[in-house]
Protein backbone atom coordinates (compact mmCIF):
# COMPACT_ATOMS: atom_id res chain seq x y z
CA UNK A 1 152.41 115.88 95.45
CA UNK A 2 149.36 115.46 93.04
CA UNK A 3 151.59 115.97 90.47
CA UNK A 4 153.62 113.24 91.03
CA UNK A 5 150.93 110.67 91.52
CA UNK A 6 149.00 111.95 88.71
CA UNK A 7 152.31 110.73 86.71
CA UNK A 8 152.41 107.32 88.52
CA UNK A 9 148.81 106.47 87.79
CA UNK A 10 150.04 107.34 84.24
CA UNK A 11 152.72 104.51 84.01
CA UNK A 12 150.29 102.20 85.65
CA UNK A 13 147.82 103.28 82.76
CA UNK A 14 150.06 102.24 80.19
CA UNK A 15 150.85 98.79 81.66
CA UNK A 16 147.36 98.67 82.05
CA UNK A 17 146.30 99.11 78.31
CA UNK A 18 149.52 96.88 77.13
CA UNK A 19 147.95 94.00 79.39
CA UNK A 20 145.02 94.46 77.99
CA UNK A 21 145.69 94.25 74.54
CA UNK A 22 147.84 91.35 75.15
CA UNK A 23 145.05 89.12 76.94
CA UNK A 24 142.31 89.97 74.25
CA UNK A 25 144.36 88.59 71.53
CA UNK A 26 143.18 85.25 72.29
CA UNK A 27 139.66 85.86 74.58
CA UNK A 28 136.32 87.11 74.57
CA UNK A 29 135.93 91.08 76.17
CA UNK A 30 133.26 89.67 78.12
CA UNK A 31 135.47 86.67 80.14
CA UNK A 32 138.71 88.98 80.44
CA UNK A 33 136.85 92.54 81.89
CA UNK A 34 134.87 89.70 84.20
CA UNK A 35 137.87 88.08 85.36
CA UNK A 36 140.40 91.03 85.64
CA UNK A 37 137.71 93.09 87.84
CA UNK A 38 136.66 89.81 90.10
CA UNK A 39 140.42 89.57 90.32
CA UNK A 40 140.27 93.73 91.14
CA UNK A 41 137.52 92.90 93.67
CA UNK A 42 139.66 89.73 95.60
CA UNK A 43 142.62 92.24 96.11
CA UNK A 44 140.59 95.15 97.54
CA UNK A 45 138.57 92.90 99.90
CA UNK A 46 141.62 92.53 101.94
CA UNK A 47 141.91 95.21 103.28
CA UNK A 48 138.29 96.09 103.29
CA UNK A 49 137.95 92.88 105.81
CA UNK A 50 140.92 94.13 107.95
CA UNK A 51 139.53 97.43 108.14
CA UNK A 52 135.62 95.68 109.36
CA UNK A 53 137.54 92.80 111.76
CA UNK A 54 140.41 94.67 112.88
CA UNK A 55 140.06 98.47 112.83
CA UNK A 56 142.39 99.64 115.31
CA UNK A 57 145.59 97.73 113.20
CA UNK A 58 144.20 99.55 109.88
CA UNK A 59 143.48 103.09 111.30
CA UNK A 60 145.87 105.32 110.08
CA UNK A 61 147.04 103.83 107.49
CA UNK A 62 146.93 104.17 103.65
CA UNK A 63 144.69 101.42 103.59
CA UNK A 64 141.74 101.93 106.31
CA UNK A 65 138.47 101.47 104.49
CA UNK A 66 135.75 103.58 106.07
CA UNK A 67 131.93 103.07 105.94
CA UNK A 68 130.43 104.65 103.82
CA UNK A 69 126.38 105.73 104.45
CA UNK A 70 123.17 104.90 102.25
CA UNK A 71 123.75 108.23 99.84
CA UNK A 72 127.87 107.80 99.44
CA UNK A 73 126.34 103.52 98.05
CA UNK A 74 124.22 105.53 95.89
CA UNK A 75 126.64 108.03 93.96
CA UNK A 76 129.42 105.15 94.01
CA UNK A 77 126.98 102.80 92.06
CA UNK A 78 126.44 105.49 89.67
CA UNK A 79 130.24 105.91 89.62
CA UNK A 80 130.49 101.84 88.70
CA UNK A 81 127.63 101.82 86.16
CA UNK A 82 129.54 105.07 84.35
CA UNK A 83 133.04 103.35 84.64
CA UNK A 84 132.07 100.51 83.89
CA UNK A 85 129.77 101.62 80.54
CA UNK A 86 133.31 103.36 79.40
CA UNK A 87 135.47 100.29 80.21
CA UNK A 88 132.94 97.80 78.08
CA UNK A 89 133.43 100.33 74.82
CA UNK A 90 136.76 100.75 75.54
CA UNK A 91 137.42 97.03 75.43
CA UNK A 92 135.30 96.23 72.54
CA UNK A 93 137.35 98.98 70.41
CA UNK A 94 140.64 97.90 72.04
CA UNK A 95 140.06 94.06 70.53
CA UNK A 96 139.31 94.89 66.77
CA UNK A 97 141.90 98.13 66.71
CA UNK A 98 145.48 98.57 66.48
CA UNK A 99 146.66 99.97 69.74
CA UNK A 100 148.33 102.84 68.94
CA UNK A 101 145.21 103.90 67.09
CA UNK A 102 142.91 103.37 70.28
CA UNK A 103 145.65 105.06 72.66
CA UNK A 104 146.13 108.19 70.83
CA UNK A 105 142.05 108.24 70.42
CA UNK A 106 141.33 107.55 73.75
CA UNK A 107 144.31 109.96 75.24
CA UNK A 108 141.91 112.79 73.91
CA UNK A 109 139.43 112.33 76.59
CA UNK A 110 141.45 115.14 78.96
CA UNK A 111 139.84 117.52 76.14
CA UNK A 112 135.86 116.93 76.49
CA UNK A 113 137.20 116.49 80.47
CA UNK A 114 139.14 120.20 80.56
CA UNK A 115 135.85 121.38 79.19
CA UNK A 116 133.94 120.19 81.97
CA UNK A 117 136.27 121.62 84.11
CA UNK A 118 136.26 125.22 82.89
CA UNK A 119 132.42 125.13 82.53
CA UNK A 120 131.34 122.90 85.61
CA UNK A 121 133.92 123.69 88.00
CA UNK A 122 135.24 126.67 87.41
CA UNK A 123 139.25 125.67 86.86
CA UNK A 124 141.80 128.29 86.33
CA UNK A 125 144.94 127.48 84.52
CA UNK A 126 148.14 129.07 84.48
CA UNK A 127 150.29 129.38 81.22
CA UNK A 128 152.61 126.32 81.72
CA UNK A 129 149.68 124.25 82.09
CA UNK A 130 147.73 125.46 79.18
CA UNK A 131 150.42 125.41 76.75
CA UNK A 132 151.06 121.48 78.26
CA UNK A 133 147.41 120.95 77.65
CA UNK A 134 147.33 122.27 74.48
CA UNK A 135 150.63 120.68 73.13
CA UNK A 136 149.79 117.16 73.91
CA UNK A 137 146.06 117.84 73.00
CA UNK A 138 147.06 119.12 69.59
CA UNK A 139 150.07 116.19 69.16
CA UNK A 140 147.16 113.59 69.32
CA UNK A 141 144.82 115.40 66.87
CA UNK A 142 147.38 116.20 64.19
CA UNK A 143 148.38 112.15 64.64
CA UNK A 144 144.60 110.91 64.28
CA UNK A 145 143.69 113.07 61.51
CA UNK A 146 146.66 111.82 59.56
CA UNK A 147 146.26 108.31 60.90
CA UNK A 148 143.70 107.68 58.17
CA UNK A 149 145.31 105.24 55.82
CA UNK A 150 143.83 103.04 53.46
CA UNK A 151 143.23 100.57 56.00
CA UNK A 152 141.35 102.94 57.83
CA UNK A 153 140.14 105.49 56.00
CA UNK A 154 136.92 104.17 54.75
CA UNK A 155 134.91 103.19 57.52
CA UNK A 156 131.48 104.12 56.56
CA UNK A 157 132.31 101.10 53.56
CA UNK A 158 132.92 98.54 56.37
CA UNK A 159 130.18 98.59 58.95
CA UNK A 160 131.89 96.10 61.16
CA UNK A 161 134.85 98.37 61.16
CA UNK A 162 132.68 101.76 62.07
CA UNK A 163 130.76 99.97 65.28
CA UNK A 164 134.85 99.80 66.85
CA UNK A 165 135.05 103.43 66.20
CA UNK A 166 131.49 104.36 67.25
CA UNK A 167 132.19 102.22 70.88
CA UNK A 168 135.58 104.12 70.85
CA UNK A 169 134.02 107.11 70.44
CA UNK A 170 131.14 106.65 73.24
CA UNK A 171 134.11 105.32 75.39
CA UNK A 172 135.84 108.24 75.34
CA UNK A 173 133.24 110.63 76.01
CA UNK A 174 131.76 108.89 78.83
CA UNK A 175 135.06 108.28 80.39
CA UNK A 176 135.23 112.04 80.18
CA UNK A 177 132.19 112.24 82.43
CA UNK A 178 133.56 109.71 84.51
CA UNK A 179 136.40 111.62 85.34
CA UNK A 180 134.70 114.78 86.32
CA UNK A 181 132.20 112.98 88.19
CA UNK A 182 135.42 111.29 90.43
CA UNK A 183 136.39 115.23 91.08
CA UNK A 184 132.88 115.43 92.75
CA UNK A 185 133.06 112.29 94.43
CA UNK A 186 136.26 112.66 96.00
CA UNK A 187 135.84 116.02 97.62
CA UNK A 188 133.49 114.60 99.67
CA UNK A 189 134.10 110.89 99.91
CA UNK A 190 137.36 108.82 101.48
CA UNK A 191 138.89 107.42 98.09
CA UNK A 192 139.77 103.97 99.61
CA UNK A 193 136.05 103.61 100.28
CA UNK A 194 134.85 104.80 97.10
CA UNK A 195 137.18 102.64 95.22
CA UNK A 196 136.74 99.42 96.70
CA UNK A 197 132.93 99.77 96.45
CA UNK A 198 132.39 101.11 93.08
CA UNK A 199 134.91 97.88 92.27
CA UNK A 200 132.86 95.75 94.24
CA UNK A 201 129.36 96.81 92.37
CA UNK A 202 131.28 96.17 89.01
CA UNK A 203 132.35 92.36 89.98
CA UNK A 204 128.57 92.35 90.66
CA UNK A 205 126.73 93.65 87.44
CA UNK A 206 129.52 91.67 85.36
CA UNK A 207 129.17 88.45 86.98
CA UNK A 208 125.51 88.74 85.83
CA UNK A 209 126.32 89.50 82.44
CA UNK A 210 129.19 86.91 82.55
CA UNK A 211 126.43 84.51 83.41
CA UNK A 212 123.99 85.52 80.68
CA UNK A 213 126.41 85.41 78.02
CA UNK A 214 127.57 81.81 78.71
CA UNK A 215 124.03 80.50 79.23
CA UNK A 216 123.43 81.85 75.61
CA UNK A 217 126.17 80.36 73.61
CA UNK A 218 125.94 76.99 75.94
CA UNK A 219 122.60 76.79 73.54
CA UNK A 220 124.82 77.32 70.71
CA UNK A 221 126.35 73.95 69.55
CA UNK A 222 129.58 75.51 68.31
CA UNK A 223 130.15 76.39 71.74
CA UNK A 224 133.40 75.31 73.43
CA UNK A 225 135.07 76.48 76.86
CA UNK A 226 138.28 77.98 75.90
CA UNK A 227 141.72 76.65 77.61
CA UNK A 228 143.18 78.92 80.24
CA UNK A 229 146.30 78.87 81.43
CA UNK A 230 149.14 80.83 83.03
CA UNK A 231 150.18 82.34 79.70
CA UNK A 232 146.81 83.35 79.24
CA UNK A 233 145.62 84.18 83.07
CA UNK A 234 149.17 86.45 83.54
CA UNK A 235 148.20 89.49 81.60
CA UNK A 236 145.30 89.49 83.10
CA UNK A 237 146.12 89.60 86.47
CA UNK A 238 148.51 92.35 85.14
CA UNK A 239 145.76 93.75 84.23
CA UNK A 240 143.88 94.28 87.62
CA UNK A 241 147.14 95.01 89.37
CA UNK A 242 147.98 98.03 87.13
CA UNK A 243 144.19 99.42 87.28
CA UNK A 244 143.78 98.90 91.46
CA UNK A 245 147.41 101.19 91.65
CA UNK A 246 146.66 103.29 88.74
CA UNK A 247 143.01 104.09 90.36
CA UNK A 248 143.79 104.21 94.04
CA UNK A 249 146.94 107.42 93.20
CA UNK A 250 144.41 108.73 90.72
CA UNK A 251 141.56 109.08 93.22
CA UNK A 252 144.50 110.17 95.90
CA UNK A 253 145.49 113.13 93.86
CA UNK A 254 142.04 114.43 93.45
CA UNK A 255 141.62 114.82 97.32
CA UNK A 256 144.20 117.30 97.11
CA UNK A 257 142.55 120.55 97.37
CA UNK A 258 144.70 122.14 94.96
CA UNK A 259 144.14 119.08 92.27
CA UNK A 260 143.10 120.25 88.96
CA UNK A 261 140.67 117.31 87.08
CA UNK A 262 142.04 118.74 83.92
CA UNK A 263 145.79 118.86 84.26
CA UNK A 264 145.24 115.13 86.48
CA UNK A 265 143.42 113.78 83.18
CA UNK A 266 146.17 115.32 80.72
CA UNK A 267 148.90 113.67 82.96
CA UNK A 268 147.01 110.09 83.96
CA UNK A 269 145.98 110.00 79.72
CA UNK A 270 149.79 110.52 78.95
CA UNK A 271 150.18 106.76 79.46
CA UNK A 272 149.58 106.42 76.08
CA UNK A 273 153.34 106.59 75.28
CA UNK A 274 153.81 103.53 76.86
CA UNK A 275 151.10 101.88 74.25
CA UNK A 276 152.65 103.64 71.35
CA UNK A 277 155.82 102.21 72.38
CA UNK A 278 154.92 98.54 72.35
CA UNK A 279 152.47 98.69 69.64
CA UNK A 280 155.81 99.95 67.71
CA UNK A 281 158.30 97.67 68.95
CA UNK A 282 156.60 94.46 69.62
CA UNK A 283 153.30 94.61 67.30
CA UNK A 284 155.06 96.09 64.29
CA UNK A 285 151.84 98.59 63.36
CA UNK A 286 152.68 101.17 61.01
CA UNK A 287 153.04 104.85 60.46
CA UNK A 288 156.12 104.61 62.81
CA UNK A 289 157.50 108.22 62.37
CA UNK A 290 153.98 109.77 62.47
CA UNK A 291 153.71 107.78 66.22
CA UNK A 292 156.78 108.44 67.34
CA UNK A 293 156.12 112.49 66.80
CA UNK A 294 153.04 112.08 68.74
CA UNK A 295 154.78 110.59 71.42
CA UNK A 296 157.30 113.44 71.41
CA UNK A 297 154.18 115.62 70.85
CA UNK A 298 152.66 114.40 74.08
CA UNK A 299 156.27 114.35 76.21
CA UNK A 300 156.22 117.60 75.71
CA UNK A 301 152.95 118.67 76.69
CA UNK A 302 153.36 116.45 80.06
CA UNK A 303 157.30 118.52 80.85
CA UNK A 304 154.85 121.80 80.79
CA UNK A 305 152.59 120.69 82.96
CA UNK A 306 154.74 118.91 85.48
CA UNK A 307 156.66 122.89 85.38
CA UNK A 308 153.34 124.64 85.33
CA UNK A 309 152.25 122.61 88.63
């Protein structure tokens, strides 16, 4: 059963990074990770209030929020300060790249994560799973190594362009820790709980920044409030809708005793198909062929490991 939800929070994934792309075409990182995680927040504070004001309805079910005690606040705000230190990187990069350069990029994160897996936690895998970890691994490398075309090949000449990579980089590897510290966190912690807390912090620490940042350019007088509208708020809503279903099945699978972090990360990361796709058919980027073998690349890595588990 881990399987399978480790392969919906992957289609949620991809929505998630199309809906992101699309609503930073025309905003600021800062306004749209604010907005789609207060948005995050309002939806998991239902049933976080049912649970507190009616507790005999929401015992039982899926969605039954449980306290959680001083230490469990503790590791989850570490958990929100780590996600969300990963999620500001990831955003920055996401705004000035093409997306099926960031998606590939990013989909290597199962590697540093299958590392921390072997070393920290001791995971065993079988040879279905290591060949699907390998192939889809190897599928992304072979695709970012030749992705370096003119446009991109000279960063070091265009400092502006290197800071992306650098924050795509950093995003990576401390989504990487991220995802082995959720392995720790939900062996011992209900999921529903940690998720709706850690999401809770978040709305928190970027309100504050939210805040800051519009106090300083209010002092700038090229300032202006930018439009919103439906158009514009749609994606992302999308946005937080995606993450709340992609995170909750993620976090689900991991209880499973039998759950391996590295094959869930492989699997959850494989949503970068979905990315390839539309940066191919709607956004026009180039080195089609080279994408579309990665994406076949990665397929098959994700057939192994769905027969391996």
């Amino acid at each position: 059963m881990w399987v399978v939800l480790a392969f919906v929070s992957a289609l949620c994934l991809g929505g998630y990074d199309i809906s992101k792309k699309i609503a930073l075409r025309d905003r600021r990182v800062v306004d749209v990770l604010t907005l789609s995680i207060l948005i995050s927040s309002a939806i998991l504070c239902l049933p976080l209030l049912l649970s507190r004001c009616c507790p005999e309805m929401m015992t039982g079910t899926p969605f039954f929020v449980p306290r959680l005690d001083a230490q469990a606040h503790l590791l989850t705000f570490v958990k929100s300060c780590i996600v969300l230190s990963s999620w500001v990187f990831a955003y920055i990069s996401l705004k000035h790249l093409p997306l099926s350069v960031v998606s590939p990029m990013q989909a290597t994160r199962p590697m540093w994560t299958l590392v921390g897996a072997l070393l920290i936690f001791g995971e065993r895998l079988n040879g279905f799973q290591w060949v699907g970890i390998l192939l889809a691994l190897g599928s992304i490398m072979i695709f970012s190594l030749k992705n370096r075309t003119p446009k991109h090949a000279n960063t070091t000449d265009n400092p502006s362009q290197t800071k992306y990579y650098i924050a795509l980089v950093l995003a990576i590897l401390i989504g990487a820790c991220a995802g082995l510290y959720d392995k720790f966190m939900m062996r011992r912690y209900d999921h529903n709980a940690v998720q709706v807390y850690y999401t809770l912090y978040q709305a928190v620490m970027m309100a504050v920044v939210w805040i800051a940042d519009r106090t300083s350019r209010q002092k700038n007088t090229e300032y202006r409030i930018q439009n919103t509208d439906r158009f514009t708020f749609l994606p992302i809503a999308l946005i937080s809708v995606f993450l709340v279903i992609s995170d909750n099945v993620y976090m689900l699978a991991l209880r499973d005793p039998d759950s391996l972090i590295a094959v869930v990360s492989t699997i959850r990361r494989g949503g970068a198909v979905i990315g390839f796709g539309y940066g191919l058919l709607f956004l026009h980027e180039e080195n089609p062929k080279k994408k579309i073998a990665c994406m076949v690349g990665i397929l098959a890595g994700l057939v192994c490991l769905a027969i391996g588990s």
